[in-house]
C-alpha atoms as a PDB file:
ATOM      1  CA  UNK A   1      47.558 126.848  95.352  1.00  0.00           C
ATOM      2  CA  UNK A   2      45.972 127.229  91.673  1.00  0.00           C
ATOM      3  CA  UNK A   3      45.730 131.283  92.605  1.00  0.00           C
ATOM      4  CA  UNK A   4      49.178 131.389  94.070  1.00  0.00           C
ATOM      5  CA  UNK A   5      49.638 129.940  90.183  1.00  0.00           C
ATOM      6  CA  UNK A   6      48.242 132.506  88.157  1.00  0.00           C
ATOM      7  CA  UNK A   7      49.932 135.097  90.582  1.00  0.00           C
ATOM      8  CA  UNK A   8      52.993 134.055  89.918  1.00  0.00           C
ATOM      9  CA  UNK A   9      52.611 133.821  86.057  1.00  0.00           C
ATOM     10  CA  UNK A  10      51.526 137.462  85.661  1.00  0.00           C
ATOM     11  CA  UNK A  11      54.111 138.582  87.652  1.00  0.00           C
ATOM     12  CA  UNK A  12      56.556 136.706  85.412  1.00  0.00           C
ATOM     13  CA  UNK A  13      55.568 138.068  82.113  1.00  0.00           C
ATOM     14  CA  UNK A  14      55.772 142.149  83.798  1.00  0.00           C
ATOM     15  CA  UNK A  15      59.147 140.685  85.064  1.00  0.00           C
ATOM     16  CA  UNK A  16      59.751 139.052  81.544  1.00  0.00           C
ATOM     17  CA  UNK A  17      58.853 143.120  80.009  1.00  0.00           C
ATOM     18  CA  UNK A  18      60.765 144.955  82.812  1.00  0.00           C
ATOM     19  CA  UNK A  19      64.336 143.050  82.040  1.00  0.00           C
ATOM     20  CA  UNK A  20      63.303 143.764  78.189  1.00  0.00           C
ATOM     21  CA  UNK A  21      63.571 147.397  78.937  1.00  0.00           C
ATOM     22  CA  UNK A  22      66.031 147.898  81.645  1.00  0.00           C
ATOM     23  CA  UNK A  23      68.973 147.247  79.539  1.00  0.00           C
ATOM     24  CA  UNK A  24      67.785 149.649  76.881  1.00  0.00           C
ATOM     25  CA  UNK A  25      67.094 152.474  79.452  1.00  0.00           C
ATOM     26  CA  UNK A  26      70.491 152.105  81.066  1.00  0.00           C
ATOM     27  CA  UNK A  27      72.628 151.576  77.539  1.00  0.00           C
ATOM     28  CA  UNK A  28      70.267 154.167  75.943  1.00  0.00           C
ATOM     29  CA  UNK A  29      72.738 156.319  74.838  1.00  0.00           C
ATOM     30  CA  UNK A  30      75.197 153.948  73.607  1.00  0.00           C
ATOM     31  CA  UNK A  31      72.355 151.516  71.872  1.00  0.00           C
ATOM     32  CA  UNK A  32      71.677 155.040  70.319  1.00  0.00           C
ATOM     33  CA  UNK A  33      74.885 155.633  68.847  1.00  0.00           C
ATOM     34  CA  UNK A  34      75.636 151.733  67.530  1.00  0.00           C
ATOM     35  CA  UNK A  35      72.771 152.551  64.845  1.00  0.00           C
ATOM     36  CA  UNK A  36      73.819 155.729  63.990  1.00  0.00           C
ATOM     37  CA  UNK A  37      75.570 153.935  60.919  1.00  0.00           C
ATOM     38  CA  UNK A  38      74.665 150.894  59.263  1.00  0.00           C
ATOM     39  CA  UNK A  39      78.510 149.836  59.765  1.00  0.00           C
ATOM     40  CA  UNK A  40      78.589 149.912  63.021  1.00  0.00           C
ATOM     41  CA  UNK A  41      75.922 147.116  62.914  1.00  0.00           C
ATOM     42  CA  UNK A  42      78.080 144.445  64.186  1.00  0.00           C
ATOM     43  CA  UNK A  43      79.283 146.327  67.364  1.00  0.00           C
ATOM     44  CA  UNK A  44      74.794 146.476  68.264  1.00  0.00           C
ATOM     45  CA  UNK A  45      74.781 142.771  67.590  1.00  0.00           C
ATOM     46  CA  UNK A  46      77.330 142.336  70.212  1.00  0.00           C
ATOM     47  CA  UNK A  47      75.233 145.016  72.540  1.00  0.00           C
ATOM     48  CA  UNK A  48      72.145 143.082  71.071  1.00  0.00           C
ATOM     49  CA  UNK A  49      73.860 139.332  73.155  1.00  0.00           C
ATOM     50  CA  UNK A  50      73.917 141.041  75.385  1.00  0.00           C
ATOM     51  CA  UNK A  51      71.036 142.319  76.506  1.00  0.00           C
ATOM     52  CA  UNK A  52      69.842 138.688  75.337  1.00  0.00           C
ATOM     53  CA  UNK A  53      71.725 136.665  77.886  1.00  0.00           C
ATOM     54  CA  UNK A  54      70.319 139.105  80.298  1.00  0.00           C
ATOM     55  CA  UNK A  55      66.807 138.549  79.767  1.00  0.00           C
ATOM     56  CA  UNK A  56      67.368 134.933  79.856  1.00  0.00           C
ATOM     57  CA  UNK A  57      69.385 134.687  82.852  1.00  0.00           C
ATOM     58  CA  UNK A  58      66.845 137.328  85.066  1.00  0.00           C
ATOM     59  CA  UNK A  59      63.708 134.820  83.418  1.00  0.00           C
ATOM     60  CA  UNK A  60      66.066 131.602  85.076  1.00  0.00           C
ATOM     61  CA  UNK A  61      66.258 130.247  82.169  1.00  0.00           C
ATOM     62  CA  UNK A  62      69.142 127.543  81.075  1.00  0.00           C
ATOM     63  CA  UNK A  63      70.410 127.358  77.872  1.00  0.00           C
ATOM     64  CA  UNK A  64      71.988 124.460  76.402  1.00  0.00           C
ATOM     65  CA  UNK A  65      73.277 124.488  73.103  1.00  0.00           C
ATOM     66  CA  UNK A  66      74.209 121.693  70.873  1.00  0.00           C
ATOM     67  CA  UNK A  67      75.888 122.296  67.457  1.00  0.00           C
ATOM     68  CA  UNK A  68      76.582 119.612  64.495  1.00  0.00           C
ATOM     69  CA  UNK A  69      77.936 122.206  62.346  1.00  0.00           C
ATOM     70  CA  UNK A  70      78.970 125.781  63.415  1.00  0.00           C
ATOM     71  CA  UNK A  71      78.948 128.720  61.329  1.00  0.00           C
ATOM     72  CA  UNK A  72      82.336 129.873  59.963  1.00  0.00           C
ATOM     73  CA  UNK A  73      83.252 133.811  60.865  1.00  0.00           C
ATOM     74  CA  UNK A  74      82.870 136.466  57.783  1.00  0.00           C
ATOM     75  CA  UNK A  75      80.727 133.820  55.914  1.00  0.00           C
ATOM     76  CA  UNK A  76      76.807 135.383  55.689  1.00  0.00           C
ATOM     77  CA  UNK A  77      74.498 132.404  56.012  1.00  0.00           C
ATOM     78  CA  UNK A  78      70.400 132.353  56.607  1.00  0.00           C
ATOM     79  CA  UNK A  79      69.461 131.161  59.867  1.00  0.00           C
ATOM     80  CA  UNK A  80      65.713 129.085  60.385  1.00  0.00           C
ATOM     81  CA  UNK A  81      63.961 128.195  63.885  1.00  0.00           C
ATOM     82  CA  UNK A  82      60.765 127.349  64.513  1.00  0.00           C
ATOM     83  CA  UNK A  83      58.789 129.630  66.041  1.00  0.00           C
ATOM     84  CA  UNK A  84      57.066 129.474  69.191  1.00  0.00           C
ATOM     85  CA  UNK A  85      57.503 132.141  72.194  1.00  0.00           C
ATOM     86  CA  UNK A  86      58.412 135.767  73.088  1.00  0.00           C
ATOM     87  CA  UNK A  87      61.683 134.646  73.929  1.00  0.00           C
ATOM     88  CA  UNK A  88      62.675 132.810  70.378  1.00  0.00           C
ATOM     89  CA  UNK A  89      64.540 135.934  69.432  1.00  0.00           C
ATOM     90  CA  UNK A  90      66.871 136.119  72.837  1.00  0.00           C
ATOM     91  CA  UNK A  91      67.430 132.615  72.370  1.00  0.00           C
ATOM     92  CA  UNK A  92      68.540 132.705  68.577  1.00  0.00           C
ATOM     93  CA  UNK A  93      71.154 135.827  69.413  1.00  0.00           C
ATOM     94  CA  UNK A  94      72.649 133.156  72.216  1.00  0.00           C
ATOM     95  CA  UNK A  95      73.046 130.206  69.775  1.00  0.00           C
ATOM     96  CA  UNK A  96      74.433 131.954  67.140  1.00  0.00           C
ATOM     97  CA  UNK A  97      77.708 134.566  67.077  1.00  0.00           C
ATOM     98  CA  UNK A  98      77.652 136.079  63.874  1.00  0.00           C
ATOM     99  CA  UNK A  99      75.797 139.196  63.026  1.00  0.00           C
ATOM    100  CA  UNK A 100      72.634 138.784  61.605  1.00  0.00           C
ATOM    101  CA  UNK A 101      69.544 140.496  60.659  1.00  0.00           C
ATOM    102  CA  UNK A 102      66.068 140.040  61.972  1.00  0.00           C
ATOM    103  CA  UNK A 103      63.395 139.839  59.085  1.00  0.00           C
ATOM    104  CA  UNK A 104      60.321 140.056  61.314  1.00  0.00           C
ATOM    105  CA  UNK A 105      56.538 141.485  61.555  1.00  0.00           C
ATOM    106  CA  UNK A 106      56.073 145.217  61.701  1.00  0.00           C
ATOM    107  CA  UNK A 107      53.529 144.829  64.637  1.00  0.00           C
ATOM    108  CA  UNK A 108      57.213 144.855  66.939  1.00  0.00           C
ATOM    109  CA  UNK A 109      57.888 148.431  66.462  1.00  0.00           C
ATOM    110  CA  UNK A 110      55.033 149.664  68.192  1.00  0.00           C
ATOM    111  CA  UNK A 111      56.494 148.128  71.383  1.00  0.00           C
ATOM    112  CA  UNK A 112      58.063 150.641  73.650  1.00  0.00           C
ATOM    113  CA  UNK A 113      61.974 151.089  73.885  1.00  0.00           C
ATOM    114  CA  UNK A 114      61.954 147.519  72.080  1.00  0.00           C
ATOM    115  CA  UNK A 115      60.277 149.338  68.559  1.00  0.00           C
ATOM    116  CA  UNK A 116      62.568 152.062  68.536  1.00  0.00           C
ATOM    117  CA  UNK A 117      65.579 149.824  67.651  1.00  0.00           C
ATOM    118  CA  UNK A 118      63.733 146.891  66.225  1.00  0.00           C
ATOM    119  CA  UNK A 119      62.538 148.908  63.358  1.00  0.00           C
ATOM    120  CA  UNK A 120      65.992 150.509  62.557  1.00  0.00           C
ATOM    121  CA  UNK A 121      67.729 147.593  62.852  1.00  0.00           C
ATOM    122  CA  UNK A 122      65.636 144.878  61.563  1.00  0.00           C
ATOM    123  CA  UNK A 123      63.850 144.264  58.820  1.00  0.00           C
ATOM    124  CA  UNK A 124      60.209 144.816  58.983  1.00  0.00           C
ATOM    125  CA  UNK A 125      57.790 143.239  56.618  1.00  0.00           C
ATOM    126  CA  UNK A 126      53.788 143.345  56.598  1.00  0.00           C
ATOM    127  CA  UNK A 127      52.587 139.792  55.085  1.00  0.00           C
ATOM    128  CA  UNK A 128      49.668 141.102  53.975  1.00  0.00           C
ATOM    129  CA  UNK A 129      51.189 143.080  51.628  1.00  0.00           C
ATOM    130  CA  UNK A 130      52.821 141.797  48.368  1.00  0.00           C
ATOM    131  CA  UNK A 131      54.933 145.074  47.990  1.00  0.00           C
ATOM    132  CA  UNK A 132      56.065 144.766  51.576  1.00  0.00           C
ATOM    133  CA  UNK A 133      56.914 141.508  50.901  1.00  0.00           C
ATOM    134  CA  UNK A 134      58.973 141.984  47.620  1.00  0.00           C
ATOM    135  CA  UNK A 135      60.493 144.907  49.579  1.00  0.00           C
ATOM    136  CA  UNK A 136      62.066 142.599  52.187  1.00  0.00           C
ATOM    137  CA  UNK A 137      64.116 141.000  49.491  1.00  0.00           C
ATOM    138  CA  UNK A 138      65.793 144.602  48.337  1.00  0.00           C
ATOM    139  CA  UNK A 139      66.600 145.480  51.567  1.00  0.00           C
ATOM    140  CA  UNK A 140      67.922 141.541  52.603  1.00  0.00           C
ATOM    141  CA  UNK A 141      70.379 141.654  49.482  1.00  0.00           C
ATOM    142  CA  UNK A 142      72.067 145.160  50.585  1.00  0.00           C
ATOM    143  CA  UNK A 143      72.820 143.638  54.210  1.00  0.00           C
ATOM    144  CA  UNK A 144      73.791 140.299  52.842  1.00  0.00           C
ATOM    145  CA  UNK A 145      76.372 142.406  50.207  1.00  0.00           C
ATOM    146  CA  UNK A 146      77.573 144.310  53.523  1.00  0.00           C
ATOM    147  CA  UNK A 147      78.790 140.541  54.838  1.00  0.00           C
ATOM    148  CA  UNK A 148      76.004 139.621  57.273  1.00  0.00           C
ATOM    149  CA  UNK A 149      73.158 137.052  57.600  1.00  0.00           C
ATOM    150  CA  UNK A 150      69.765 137.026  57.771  1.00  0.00           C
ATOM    151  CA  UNK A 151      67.242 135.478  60.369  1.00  0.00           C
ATOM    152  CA  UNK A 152      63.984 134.629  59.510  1.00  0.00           C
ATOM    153  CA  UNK A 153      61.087 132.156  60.979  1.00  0.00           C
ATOM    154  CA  UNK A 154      59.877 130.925  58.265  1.00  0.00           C
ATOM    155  CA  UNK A 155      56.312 129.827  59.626  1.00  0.00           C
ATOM    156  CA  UNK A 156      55.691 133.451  59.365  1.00  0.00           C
ATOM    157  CA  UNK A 157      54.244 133.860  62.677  1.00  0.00           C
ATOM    158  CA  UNK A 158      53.761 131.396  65.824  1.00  0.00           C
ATOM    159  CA  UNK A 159      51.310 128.863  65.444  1.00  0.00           C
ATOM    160  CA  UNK A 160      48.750 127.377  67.766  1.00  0.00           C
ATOM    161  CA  UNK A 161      49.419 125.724  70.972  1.00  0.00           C
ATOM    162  CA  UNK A 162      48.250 122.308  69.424  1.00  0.00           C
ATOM    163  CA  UNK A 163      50.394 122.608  66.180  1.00  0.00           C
ATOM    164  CA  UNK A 164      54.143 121.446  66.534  1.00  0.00           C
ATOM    165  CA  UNK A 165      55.690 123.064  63.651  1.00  0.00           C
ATOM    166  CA  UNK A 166      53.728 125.107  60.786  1.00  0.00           C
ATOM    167  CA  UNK A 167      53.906 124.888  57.189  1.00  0.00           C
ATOM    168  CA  UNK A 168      57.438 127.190  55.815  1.00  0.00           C
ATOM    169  CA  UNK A 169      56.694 130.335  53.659  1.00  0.00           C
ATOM    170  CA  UNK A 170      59.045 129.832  50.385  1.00  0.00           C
ATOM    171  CA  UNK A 171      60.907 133.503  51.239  1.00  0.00           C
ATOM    172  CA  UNK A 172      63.562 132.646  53.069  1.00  0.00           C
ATOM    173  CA  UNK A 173      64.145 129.964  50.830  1.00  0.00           C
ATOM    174  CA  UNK A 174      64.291 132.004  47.565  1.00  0.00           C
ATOM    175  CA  UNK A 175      66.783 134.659  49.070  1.00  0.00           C
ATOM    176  CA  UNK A 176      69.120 131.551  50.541  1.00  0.00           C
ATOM    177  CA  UNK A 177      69.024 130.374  46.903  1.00  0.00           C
ATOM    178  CA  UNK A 178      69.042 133.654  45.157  1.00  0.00           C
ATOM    179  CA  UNK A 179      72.854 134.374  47.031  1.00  0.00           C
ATOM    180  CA  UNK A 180      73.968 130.961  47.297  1.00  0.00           C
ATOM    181  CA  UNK A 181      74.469 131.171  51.112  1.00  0.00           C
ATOM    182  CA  UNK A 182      73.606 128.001  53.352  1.00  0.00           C
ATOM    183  CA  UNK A 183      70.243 127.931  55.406  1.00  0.00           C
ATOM    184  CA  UNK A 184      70.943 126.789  58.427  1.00  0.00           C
ATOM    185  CA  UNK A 185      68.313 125.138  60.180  1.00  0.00           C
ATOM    186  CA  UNK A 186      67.872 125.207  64.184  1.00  0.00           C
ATOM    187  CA  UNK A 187      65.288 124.213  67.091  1.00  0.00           C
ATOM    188  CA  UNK A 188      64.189 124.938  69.742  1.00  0.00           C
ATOM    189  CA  UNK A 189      63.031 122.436  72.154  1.00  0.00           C
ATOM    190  CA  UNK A 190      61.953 124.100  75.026  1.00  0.00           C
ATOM    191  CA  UNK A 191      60.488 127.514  74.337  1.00  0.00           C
ATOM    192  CA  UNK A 192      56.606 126.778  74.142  1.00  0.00           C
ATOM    193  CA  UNK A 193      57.042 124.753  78.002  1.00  0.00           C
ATOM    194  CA  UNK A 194      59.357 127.456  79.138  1.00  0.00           C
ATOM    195  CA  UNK A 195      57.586 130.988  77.835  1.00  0.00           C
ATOM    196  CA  UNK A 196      54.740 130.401  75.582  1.00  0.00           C
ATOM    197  CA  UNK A 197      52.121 133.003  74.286  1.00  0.00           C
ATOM    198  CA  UNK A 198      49.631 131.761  76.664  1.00  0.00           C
ATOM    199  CA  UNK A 199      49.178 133.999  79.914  1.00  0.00           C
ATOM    200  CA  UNK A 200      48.820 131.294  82.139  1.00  0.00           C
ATOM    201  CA  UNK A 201      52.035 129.039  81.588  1.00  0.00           C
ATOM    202  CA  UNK A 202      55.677 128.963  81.755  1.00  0.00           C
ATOM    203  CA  UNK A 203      58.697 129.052  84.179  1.00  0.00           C
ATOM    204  CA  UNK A 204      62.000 128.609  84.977  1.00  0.00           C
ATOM    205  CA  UNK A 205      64.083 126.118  83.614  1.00  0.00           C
ATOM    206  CA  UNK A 206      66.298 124.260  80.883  1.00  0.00           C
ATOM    207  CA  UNK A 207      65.779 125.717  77.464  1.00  0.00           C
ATOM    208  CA  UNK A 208      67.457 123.068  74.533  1.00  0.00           C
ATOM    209  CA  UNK A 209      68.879 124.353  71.393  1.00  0.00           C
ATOM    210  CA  UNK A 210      70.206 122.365  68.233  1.00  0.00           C
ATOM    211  CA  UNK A 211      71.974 123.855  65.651  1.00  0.00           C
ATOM    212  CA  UNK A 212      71.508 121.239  62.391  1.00  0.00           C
ATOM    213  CA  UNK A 213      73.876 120.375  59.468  1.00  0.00           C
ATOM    214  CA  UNK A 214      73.645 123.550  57.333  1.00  0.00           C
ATOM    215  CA  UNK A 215      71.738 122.954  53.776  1.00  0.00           C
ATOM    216  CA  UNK A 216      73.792 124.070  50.805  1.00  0.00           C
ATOM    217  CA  UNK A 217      71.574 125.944  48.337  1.00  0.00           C
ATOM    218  CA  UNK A 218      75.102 125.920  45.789  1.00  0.00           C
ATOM    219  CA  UNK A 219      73.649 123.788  43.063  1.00  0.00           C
ATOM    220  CA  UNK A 220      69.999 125.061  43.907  1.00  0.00           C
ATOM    221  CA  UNK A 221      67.459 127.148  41.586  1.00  0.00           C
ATOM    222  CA  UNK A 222      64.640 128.743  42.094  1.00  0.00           C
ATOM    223  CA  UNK A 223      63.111 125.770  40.877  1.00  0.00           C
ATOM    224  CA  UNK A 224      64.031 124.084  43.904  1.00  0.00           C
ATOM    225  CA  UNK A 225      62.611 126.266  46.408  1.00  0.00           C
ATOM    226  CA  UNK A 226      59.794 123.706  47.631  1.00  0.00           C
ATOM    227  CA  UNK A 227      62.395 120.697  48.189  1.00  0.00           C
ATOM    228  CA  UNK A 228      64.728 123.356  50.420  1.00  0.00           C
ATOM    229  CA  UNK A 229      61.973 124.090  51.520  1.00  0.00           C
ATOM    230  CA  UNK A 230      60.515 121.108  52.586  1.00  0.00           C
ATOM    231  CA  UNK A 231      64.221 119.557  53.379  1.00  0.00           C
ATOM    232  CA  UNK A 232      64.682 122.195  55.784  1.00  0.00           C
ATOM    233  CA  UNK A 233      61.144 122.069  57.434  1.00  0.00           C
ATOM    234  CA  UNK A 234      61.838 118.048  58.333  1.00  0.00           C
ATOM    235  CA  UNK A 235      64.781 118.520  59.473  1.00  0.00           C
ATOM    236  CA  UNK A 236      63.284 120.845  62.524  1.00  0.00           C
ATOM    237  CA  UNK A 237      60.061 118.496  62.496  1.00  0.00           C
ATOM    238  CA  UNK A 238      61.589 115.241  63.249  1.00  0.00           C
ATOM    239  CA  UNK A 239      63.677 116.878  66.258  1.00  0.00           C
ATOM    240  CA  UNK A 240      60.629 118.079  68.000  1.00  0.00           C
ATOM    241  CA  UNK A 241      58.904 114.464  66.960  1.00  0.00           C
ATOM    242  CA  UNK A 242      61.977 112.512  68.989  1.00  0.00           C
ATOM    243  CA  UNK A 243      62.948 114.831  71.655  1.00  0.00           C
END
């Protein structure tokens, strides 16, 4: 029984990889042109859902979203989860509508077919370098300008298995404050259970989302980036505490 177990969990991760890059094969050419021009960034996002719901509906995954507050259309905002499995980024483009922009590691564009688009249509940064760092914010302010939002998970990588939530870098808290556009902190629930980074685990099943009050940054400074920071990181802490 425990073989027929680890059997079935490799099989489920090269299942997880093969509906990753199935869509992309098939919609090559069109995912090819929607990135030709930085304007036509909205109509990828849409392509970008997607392939999303795909993934998550060929993994049997449920979602179930629950909103106290839902983002308004045109407004740009900067979206917060924690972060916890492979499949946090499918999840976030279900829960939310509005375009927005990935700010993730640079490690993802050496992924096949994946790397290709994540790394002209995200934004990359390397942590371990300041300039890389500072760099994020340039190139975050031009696709704010342009009307979108940003995405970022904020514990700047995924944790270990015995730590609920990590400590929040201050970045994404700066450039919320910096533009005066709401951070909108959501959870995820499920994730770790459902598709950890551990070999051995996961499966099928419900995968709970909750998509908090927003927190205005309108009367914030820079000053203030530890208390949004901090506001924003209990907020996500005590729903994982009382789920």
């Amino acid at each position: 029984m425990r073989a027929f177990k680890y059997v079935f969990w490799i099989l489920y991760r090269v299942w997880f990889y093969v509906l990753v890059a199935l869509p992309i094969i098939l919609l090559f050419p069109i995912l090819l042109i929607s990135i030709s021009k930085e304007s036509w960034y909205p109509f990828f996002f849409k392509l970008a859902r997607l392939w999303a719901r795909f993934i998550l509906f060929g993994m049997g995954f449920k979602v179930k979203i629950r909103y106290q507050q839902k983002p308004e259309p045109g407004r740009s905002y900067m979206f917060i989860a924690n972060h916890t499995s492979m499949a946090d980024i499918m999840l976030m483009l279900i829960s939310v509508k509005s375009p927005f922009v990935f700010v993730g590691k640079k490690e993802l564009a050496r992924l096949p077919l994946f790397g290709f688009f994540y790394k002209r249509t995200c934004i990359m940064v390397d942590r371990s370098s300041e300039k890389s760092r500072k760099g994020v914010f340039l190139r975050a302010q031009r696709r704010l300008k342009q009307g979108l939002s940003i995405c970022i998970f904020p514990e700047g990588g995924v944790p270990e298995e015995r730590i609920i939530l990590d400590e929040f870098k201050d970045g994404a808290f700066r450039l919320a404050i910096n533009h005066k556009i709401p951070i909108v902190p959501i959870t995820f629930f499920d994730n770790k259970k459902r598709f950890s980074y551990s070999l051995f685990s996961g499966g099928p099943g419900l995968m709970r989302v909750k998509v908090h009050k927003f927190l205005s940054t309108d009367h914030l400074t820079i000053e203030d980036t530890k208390f949004l920071n901090h506001q924003a990181r209990t907020v996500i802490l005590n729903a994982l505490k009382s789920q």
